[in-house]
Protein backbone atom coordinates (compact mmCIF):
# COMPACT_ATOMS: atom_id res chain seq x y z
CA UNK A 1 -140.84 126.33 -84.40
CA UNK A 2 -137.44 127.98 -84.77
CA UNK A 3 -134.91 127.29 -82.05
CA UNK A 4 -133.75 130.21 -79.77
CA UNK A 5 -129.74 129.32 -79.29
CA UNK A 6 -129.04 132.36 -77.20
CA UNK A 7 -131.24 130.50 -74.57
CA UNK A 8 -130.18 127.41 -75.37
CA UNK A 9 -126.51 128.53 -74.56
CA UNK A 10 -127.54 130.56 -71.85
CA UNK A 11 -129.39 127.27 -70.20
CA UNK A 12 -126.01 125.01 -70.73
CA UNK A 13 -124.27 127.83 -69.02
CA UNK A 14 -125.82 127.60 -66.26
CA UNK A 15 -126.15 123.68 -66.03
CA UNK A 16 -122.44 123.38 -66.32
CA UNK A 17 -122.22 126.25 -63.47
CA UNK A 18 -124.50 124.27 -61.13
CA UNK A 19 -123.54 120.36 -61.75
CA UNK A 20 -120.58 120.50 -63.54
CA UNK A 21 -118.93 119.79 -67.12
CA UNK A 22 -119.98 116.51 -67.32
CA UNK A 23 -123.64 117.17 -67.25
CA UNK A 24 -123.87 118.46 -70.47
CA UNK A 25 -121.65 116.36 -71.95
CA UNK A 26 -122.84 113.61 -74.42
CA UNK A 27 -123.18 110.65 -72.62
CA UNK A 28 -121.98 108.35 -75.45
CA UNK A 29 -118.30 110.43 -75.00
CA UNK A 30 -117.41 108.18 -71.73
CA UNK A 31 -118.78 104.65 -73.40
CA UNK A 32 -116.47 102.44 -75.01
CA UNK A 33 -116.22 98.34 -75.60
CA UNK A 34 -114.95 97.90 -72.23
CA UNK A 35 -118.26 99.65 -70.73
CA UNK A 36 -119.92 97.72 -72.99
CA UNK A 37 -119.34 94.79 -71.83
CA UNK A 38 -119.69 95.40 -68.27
CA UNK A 39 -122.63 96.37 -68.69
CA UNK A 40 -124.08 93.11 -70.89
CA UNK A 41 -122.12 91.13 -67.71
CA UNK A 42 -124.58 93.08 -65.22
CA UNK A 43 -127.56 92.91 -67.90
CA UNK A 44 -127.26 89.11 -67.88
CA UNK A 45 -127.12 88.61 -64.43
CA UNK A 46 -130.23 90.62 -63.30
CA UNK A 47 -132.44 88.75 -66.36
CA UNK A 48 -131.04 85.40 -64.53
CA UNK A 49 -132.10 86.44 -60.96
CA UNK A 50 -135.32 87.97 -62.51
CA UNK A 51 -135.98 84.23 -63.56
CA UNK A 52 -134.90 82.52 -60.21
CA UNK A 53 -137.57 85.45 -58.78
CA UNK A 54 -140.41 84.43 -61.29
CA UNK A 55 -139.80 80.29 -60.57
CA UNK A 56 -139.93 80.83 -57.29
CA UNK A 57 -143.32 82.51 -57.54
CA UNK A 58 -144.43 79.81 -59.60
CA UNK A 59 -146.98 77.21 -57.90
CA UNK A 60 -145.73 73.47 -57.15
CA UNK A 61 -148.88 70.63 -56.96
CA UNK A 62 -148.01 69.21 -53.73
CA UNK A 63 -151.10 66.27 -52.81
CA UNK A 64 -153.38 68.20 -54.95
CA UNK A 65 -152.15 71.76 -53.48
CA UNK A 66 -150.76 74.49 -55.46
CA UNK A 67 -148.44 76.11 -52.90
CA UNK A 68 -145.75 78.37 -54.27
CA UNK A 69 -142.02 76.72 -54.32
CA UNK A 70 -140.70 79.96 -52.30
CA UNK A 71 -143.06 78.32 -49.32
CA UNK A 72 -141.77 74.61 -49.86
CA UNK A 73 -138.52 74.53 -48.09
CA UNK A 74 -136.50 71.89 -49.20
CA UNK A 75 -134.31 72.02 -45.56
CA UNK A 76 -136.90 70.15 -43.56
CA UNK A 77 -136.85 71.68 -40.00
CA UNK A 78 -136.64 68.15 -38.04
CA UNK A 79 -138.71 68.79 -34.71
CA UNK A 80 -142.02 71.26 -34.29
CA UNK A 81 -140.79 74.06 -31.99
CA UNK A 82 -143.94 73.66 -29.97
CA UNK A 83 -144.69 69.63 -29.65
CA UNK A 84 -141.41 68.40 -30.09
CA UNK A 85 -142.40 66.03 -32.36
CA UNK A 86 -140.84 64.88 -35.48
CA UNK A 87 -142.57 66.23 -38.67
CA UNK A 88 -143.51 64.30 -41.46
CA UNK A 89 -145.68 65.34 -44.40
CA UNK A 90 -145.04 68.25 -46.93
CA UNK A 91 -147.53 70.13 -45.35
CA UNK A 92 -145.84 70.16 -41.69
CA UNK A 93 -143.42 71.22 -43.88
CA UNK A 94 -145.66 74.43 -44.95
CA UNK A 95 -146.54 75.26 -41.74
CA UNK A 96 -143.37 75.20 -39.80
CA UNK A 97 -142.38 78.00 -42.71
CA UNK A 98 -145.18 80.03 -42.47
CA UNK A 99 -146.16 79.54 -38.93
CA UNK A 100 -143.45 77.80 -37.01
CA UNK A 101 -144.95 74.87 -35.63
CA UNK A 102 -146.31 71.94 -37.29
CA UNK A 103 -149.99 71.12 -38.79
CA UNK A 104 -151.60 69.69 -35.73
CA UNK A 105 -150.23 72.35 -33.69
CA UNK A 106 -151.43 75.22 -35.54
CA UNK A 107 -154.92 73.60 -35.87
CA UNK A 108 -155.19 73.26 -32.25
């Protein structure tokens, strides 16, 4: 298929008339080592909180349970909103997270 420049020039034209001379630039003009290594900085730091993410979403065996570790808070709320009492197993734990009061109050 042979190339038609006259439209191909024609089609730059008007690019560069609607968004400017830097749209039709190469891109790889405005990228040096300092760019570079910016962007490796920024590359490594989203693949790190891309782990945390994927850990977090990872299940925990708690008594037999697998519970994701994004629902085990490791700040244990003290006192259930509701009874006032003082909670003490894991899975108080789990349900003051999800539902804000503690086991025996959420059954009943």
């Amino acid at each position: 298929m042979k190339k038609d420049l006259n439209y191909i020039a024609k089609l730059e034209k008007a690019i560069r008339k609607k968004y400017g001379q830097e749209a039709i630039e190469n891109p790889a003009k405005h990228w040096d080592e300092e760019k570079e290594k910016e962007y490796l900085l920024q590359l490594k730091d989203f693949v790190e909180k891309q782990r945390k993410k994927e850990t977090a979403i990872e299940p925990e065996n708690v008594n037999g349970v697998l519970i994701t570790r994004k629902l085990l808070n490791k700040d244990n709320k003290i006192n259930c909103p509701v009874c006032k009492k003082r909670t003490k197993t894991v899975r108080d734990d789990i349900y003051m997270n999800k539902f804000e009061c503690c086991e025996q109050c959420y059954i009943e």
